[in-house]
C-alpha atoms as a PDB file:
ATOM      1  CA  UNK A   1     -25.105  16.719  20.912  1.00  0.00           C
ATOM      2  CA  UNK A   2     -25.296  14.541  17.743  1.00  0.00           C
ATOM      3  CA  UNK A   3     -22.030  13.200  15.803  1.00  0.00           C
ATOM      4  CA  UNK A   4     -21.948  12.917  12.383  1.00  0.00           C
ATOM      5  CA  UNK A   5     -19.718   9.743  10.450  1.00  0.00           C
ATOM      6  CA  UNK A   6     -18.373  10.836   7.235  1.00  0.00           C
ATOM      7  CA  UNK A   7     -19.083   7.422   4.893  1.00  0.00           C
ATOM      8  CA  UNK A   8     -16.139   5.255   4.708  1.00  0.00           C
ATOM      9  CA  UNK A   9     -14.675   5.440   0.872  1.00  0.00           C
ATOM     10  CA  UNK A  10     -14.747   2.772  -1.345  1.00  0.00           C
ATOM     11  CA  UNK A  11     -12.189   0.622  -1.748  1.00  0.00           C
ATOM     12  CA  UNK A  12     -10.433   0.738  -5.264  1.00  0.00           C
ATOM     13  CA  UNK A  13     -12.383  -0.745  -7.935  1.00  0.00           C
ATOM     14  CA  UNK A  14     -10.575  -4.310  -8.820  1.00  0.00           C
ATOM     15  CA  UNK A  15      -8.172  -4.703 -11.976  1.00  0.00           C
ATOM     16  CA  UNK A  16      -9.129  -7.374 -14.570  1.00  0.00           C
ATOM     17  CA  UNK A  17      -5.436  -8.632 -14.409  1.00  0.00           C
ATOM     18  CA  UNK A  18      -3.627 -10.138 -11.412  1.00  0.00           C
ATOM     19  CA  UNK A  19      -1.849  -6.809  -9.555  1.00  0.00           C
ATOM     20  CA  UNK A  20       1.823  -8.042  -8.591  1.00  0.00           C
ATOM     21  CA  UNK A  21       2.098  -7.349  -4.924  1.00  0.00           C
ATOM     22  CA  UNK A  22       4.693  -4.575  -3.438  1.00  0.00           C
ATOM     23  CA  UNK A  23       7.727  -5.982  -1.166  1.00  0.00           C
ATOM     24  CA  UNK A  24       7.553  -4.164   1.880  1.00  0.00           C
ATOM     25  CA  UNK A  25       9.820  -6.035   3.910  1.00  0.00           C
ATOM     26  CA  UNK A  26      11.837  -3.074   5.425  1.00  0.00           C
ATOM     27  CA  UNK A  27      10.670  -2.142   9.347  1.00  0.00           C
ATOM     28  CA  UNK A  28       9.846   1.648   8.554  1.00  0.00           C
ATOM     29  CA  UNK A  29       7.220   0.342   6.628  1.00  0.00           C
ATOM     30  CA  UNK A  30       5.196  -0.281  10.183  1.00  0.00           C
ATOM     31  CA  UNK A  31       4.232   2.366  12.267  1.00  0.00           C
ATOM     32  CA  UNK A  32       1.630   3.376  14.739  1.00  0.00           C
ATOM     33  CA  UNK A  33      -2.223   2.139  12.856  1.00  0.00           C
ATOM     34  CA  UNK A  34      -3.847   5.097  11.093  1.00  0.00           C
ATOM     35  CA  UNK A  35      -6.660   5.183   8.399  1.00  0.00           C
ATOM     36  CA  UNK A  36      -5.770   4.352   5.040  1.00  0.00           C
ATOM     37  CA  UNK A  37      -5.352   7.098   2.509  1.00  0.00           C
ATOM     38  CA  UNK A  38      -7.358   5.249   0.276  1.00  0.00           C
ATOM     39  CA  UNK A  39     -10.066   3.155   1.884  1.00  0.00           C
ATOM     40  CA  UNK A  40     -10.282   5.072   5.325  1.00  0.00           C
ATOM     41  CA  UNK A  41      -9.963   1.732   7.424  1.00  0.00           C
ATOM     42  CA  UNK A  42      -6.857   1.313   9.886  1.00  0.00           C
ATOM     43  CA  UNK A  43      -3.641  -0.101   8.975  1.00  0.00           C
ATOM     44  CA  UNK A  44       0.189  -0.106  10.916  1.00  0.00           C
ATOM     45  CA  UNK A  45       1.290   0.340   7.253  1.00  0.00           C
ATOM     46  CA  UNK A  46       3.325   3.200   5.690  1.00  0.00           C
ATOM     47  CA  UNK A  47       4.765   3.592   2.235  1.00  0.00           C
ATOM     48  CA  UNK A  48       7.994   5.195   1.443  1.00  0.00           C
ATOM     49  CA  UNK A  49       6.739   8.541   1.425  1.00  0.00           C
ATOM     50  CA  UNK A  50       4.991   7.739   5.280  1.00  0.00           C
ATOM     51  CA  UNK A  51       1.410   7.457   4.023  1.00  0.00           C
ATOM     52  CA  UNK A  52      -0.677   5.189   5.943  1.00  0.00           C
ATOM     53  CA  UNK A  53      -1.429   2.467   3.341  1.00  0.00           C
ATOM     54  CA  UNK A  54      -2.605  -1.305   3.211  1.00  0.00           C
ATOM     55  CA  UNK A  55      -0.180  -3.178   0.476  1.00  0.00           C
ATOM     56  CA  UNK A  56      -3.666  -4.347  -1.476  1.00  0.00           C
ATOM     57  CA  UNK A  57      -5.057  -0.311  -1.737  1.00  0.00           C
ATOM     58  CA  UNK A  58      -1.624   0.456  -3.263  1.00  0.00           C
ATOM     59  CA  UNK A  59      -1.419  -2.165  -5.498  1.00  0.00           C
ATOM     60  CA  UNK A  60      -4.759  -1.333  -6.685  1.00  0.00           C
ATOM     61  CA  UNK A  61      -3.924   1.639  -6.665  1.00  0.00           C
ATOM     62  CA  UNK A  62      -0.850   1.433  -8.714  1.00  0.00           C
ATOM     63  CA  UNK A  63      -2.961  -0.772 -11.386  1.00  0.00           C
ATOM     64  CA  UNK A  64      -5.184   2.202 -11.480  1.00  0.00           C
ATOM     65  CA  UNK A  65      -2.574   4.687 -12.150  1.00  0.00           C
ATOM     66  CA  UNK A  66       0.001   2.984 -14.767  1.00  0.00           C
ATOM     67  CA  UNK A  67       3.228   4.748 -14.952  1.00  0.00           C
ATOM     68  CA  UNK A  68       2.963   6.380 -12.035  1.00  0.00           C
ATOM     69  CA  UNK A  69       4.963   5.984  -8.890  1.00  0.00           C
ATOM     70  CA  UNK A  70       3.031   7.051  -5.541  1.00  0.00           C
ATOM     71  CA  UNK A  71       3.800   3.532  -4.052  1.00  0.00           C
ATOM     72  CA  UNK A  72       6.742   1.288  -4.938  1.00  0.00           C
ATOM     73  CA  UNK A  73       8.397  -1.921  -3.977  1.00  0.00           C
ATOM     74  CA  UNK A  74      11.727  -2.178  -1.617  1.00  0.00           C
ATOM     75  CA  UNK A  75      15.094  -2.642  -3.595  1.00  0.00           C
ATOM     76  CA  UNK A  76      16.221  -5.974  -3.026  1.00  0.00           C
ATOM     77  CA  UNK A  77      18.235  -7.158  -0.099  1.00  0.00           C
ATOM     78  CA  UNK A  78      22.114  -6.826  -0.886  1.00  0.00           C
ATOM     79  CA  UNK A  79      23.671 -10.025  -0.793  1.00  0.00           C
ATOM     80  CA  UNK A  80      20.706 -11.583  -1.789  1.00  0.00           C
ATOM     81  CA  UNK A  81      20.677 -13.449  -4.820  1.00  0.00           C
ATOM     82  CA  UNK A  82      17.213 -15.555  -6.558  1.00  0.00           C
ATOM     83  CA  UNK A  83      20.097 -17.282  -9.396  1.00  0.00           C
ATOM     84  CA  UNK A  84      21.856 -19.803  -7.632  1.00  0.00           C
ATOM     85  CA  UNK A  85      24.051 -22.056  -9.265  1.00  0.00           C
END
């Protein structure tokens, strides 16, 4: 019996600006690894719609796709304030 591997995809090609990374600080955003959507290699990480997604693929991602929002950052903690006085 032989097995055949499907080739792993390409990861996404890289932006010529800096890609501002997405805050993913909220627990559901870990789960159980599974393979990438994107690049096909394991991650524990889901976006808000559950796909299994590294941070760095969906920024890339994201760069790729302007105006369009497949992956997106956490709203900010309540409470939590970056003006202090």
């Amino acid at each position: 019996m032989s097995t055949r591997h499907r080739p792993a995809a390409a990861p996404p090609e890289q932006p010529a600006v800096p890609v501002p990374l997405l805050d993913w600080h909220d627990g559901r955003h870990f789960a159980w690894p599974e393979r990438c959507v994107l690049c096909r290699k394991t991650t524990p990480l889901r976006s808000h719609a559950g796909e299994a997604v590294h941070k760095t693929c969906a920024g890339l991602w994201n760069a790729a796709h302007p105006g369009e929002t497949r992956f997106v950052s956490d709203l900010p903690k309540s409470g939590k304030r970056k003006d202090h006085a």
